[in-house]
N, C-alpha and C. Protein backbone atom coordinates (compact mmCIF):
# COMPACT_ATOMS: atom_id res chain seq x y z
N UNK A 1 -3.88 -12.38 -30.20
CA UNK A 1 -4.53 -11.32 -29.48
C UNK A 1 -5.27 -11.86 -28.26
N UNK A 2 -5.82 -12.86 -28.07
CA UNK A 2 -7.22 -13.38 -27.15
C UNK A 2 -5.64 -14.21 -26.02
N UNK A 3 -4.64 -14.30 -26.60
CA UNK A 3 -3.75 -14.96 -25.61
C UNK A 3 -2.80 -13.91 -24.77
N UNK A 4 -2.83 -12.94 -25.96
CA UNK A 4 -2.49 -11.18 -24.56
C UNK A 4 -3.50 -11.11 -23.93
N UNK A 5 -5.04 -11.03 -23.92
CA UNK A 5 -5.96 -10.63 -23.23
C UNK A 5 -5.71 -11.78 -21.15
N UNK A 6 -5.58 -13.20 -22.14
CA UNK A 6 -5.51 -13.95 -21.29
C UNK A 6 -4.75 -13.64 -19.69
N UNK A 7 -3.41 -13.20 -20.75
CA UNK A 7 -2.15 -12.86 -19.80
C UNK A 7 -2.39 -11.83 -18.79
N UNK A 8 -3.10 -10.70 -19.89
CA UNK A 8 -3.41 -9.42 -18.71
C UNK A 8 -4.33 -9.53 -17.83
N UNK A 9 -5.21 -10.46 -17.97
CA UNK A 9 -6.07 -10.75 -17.12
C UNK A 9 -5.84 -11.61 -15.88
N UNK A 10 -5.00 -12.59 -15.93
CA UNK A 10 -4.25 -13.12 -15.42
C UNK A 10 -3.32 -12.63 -14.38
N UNK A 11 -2.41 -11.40 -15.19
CA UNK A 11 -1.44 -10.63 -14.50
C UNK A 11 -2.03 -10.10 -13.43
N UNK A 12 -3.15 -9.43 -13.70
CA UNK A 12 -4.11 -8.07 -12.89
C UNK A 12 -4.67 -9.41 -11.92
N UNK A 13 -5.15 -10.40 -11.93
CA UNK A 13 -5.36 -11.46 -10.69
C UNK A 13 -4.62 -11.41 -9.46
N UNK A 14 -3.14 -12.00 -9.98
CA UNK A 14 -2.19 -11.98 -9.52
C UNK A 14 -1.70 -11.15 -8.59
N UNK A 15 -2.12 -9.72 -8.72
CA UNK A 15 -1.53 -8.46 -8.30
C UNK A 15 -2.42 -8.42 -7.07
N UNK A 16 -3.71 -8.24 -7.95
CA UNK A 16 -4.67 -7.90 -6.80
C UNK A 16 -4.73 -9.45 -5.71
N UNK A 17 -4.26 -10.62 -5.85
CA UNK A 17 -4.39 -11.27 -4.67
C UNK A 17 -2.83 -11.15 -3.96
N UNK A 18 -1.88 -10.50 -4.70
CA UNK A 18 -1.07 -10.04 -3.57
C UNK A 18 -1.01 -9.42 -2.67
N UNK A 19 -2.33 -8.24 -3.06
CA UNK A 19 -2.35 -7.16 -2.47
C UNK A 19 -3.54 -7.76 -1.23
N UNK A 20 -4.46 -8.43 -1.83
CA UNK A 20 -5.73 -9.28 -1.11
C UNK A 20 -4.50 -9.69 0.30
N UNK A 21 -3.55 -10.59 -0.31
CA UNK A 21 -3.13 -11.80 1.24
C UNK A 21 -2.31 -10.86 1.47
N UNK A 22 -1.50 -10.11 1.68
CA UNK A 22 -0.10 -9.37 2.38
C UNK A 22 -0.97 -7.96 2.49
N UNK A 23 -1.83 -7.62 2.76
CA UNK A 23 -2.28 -5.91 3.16
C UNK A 23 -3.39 -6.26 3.56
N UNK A 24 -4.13 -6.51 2.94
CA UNK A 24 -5.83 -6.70 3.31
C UNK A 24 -6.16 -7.78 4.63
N UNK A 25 -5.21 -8.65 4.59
CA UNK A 25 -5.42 -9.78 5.45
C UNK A 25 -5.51 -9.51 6.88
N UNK A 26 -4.52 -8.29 6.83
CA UNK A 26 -4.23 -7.67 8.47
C UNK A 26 -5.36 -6.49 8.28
N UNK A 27 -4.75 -5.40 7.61
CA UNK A 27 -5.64 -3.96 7.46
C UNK A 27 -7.41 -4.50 6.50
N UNK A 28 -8.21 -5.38 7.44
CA UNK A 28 -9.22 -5.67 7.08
C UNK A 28 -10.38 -4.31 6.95
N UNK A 29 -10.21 -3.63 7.49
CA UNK A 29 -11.17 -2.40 7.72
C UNK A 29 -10.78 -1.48 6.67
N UNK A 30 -11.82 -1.06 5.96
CA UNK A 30 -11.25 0.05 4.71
C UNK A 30 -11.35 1.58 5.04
N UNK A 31 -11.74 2.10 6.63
CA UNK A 31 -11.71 3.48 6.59
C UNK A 31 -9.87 3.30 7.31
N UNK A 32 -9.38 2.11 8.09
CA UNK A 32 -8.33 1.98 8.02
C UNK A 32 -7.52 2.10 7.15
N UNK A 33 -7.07 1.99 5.87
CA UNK A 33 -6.56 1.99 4.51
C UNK A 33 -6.70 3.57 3.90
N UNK A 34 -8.18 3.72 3.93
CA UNK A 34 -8.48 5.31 3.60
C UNK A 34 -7.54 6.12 4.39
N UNK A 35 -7.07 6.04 5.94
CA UNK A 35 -6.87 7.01 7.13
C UNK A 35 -5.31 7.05 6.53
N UNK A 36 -4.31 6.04 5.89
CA UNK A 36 -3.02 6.13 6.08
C UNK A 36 -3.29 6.58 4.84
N UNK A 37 -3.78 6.07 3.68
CA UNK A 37 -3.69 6.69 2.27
C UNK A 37 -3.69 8.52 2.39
N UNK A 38 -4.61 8.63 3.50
CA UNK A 38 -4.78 10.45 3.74
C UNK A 38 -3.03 10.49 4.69
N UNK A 39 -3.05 10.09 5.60
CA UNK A 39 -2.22 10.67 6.08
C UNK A 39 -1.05 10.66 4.94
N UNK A 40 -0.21 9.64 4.16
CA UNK A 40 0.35 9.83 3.37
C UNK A 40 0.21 10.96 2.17
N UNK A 41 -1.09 10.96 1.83
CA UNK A 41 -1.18 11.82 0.71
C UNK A 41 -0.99 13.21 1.36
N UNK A 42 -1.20 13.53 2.50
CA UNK A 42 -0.78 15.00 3.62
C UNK A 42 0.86 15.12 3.45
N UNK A 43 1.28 14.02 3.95
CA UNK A 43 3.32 14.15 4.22
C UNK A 43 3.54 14.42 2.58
N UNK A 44 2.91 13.48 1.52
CA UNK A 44 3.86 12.92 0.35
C UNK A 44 3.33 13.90 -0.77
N UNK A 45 1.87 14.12 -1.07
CA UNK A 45 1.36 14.77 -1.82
C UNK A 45 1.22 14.08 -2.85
N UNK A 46 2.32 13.75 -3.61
CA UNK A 46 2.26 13.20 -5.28
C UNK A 46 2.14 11.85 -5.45
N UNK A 47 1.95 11.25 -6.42
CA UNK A 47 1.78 9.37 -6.60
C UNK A 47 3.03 8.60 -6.20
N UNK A 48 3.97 10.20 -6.94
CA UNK A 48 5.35 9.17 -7.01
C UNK A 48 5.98 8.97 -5.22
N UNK A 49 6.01 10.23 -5.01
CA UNK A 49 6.53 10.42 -3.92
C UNK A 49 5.58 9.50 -2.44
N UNK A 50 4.44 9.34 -2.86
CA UNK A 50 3.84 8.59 -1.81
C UNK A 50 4.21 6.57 -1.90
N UNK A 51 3.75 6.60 -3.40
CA UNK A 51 4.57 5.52 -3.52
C UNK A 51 6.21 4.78 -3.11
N UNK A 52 7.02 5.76 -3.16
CA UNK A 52 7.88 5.97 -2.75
C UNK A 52 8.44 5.08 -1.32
N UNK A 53 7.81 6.33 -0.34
CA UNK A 53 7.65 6.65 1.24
C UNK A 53 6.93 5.43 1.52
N UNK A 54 5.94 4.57 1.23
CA UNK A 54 5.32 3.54 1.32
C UNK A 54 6.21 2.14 0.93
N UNK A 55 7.25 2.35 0.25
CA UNK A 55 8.08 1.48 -0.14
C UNK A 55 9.07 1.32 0.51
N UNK A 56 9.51 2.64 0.78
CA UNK A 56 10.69 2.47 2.01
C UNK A 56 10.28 2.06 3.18
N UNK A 57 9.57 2.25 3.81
CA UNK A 57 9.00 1.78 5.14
C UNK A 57 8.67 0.66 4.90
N UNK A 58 7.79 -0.40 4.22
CA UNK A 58 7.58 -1.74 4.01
C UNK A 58 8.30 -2.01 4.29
N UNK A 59 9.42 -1.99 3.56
CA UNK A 59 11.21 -2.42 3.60
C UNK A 59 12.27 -2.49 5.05
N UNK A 60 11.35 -1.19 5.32
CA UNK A 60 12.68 -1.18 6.75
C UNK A 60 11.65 0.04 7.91
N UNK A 61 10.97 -0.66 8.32
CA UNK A 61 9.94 -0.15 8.98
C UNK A 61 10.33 0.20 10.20
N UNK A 62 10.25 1.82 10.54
CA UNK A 62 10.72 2.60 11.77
C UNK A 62 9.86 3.58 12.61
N UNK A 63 10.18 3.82 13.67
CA UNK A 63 9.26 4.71 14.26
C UNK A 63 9.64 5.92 13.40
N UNK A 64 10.75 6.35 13.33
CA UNK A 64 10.71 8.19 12.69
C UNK A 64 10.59 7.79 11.31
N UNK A 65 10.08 6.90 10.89
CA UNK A 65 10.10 7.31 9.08
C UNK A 65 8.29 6.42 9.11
N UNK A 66 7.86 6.55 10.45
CA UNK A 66 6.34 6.19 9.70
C UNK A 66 5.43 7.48 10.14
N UNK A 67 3.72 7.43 9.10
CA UNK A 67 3.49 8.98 8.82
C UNK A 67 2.18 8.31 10.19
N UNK A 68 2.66 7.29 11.41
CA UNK A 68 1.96 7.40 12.04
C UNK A 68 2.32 7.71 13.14
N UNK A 69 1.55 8.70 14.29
CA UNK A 69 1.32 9.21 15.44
C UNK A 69 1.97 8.63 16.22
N UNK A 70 2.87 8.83 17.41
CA UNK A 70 3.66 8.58 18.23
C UNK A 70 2.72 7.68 19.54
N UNK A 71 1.86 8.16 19.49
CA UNK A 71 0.60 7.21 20.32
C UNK A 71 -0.22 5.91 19.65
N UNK A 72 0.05 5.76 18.66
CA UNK A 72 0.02 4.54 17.60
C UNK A 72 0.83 3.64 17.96
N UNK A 73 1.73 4.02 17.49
CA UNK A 73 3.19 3.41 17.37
C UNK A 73 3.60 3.09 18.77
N UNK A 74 2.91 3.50 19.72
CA UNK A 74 3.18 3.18 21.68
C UNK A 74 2.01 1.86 21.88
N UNK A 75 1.37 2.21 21.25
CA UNK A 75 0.13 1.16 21.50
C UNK A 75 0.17 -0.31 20.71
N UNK A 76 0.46 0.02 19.36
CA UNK A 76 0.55 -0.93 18.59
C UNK A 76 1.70 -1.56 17.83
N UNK A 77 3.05 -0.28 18.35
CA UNK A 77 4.37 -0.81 17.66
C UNK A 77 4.35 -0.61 15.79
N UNK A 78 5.69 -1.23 15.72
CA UNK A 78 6.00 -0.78 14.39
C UNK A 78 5.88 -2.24 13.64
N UNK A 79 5.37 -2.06 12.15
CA UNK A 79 4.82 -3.30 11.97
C UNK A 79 6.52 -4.10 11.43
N UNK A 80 6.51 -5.15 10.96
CA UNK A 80 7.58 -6.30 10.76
C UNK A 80 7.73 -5.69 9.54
N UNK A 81 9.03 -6.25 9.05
CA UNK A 81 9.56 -5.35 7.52
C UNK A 81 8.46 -6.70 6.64
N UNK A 82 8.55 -5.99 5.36
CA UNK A 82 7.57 -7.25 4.61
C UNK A 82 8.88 -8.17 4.11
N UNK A 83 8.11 -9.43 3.54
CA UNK A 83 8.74 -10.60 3.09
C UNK A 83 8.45 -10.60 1.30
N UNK A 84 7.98 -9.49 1.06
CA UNK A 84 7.73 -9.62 -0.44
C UNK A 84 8.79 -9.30 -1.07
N UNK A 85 9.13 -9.62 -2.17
CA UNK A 85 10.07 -9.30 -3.28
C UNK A 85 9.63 -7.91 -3.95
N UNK A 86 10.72 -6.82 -4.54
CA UNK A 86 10.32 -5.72 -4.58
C UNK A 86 9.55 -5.70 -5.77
N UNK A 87 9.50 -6.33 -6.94
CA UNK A 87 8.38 -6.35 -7.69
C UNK A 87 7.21 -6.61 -7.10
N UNK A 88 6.94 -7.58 -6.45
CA UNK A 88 5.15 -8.03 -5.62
C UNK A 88 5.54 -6.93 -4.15
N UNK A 89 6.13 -5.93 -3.99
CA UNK A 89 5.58 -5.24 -3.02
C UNK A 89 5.01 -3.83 -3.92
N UNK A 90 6.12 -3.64 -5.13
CA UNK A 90 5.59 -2.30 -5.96
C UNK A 90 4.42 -2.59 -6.34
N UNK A 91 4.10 -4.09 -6.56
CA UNK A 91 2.69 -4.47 -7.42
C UNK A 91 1.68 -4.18 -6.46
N UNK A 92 1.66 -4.63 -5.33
CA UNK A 92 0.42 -4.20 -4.03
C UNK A 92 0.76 -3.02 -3.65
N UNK A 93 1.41 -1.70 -3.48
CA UNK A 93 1.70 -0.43 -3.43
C UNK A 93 0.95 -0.24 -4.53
N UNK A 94 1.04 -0.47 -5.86
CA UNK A 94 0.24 -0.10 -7.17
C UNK A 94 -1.13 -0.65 -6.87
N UNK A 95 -1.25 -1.67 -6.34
CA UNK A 95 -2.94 -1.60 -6.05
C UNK A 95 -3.63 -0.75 -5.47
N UNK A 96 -2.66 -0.48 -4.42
CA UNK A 96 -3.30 -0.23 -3.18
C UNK A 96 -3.33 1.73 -3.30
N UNK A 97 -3.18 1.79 -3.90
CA UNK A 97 -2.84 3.43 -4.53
C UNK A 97 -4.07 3.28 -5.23
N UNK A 98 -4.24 2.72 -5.81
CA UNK A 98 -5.49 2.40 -6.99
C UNK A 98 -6.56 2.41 -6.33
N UNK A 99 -6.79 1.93 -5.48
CA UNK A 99 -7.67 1.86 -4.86
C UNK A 99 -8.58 2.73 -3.91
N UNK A 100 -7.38 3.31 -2.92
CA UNK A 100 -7.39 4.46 -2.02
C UNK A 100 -7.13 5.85 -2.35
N UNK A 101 -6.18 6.32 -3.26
CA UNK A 101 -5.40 7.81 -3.61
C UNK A 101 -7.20 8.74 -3.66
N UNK A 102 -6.56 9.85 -3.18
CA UNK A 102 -7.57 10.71 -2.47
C UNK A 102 -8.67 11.33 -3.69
N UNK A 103 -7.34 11.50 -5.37
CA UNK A 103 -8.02 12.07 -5.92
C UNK A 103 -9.49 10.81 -6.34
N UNK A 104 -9.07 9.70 -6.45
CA UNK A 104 -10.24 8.74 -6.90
C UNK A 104 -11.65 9.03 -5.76
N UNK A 105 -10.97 9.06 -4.39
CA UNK A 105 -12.58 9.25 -3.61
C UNK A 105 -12.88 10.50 -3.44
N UNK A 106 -12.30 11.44 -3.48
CA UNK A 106 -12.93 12.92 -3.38
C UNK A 106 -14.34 13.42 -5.37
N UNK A 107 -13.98 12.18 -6.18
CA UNK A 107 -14.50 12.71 -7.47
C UNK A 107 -16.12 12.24 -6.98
């Protein structure tokens, strides 16, 4: 039992410093993080479906499939596809949902 505890504790490290070095490292500002979590939760609505839409774009990142502003995207461009493997990108998408999703800060 105390060597499952180990693992999960371990696991949940792991996740969250994926999510720490590949998201946080760049998107340092957290009303930044809050602003796309809203704009997503506006286009996507549901966990799954935002999760989703957040996965595809990591992957293959475009001007018409991102939920940002056309004056964004002129100024600052479209970001680089990620280098994560799709388990450690679902795992920082699962953080990062955790963290931000609207229903957790509106309670």
């Amino acid at each position: 039992m105390r060597y499952i505890r180990v693992l999960i504790i371990l696991s949940t490290l792991l996740v969250a410093d994926s999510y720490e070095s590949n998201c946080k490292s760049c998107h340092t500002m957290e009303h930044q993080l809050q602003r796309f979590m809203h704009r997503y939760t506006l286009k996507y609505s549901s966990e799954k479906r935002i999760k989703k839409a957040l996965f595809e774009y990591l992957k293959n990142p475009k001007a018409p499939n991102s939920i940002m502003p056309m004056g964004f995207i002129n100024r600052w461009g479209v970001k680089k596809a990620t280098t994560l493997d799709d388990k450690s990108l679902k795992e920082a998408i699962n953080t990062y949902y955790h963290h931000y999703n609207l229903k957790k800060i509106w309670k």
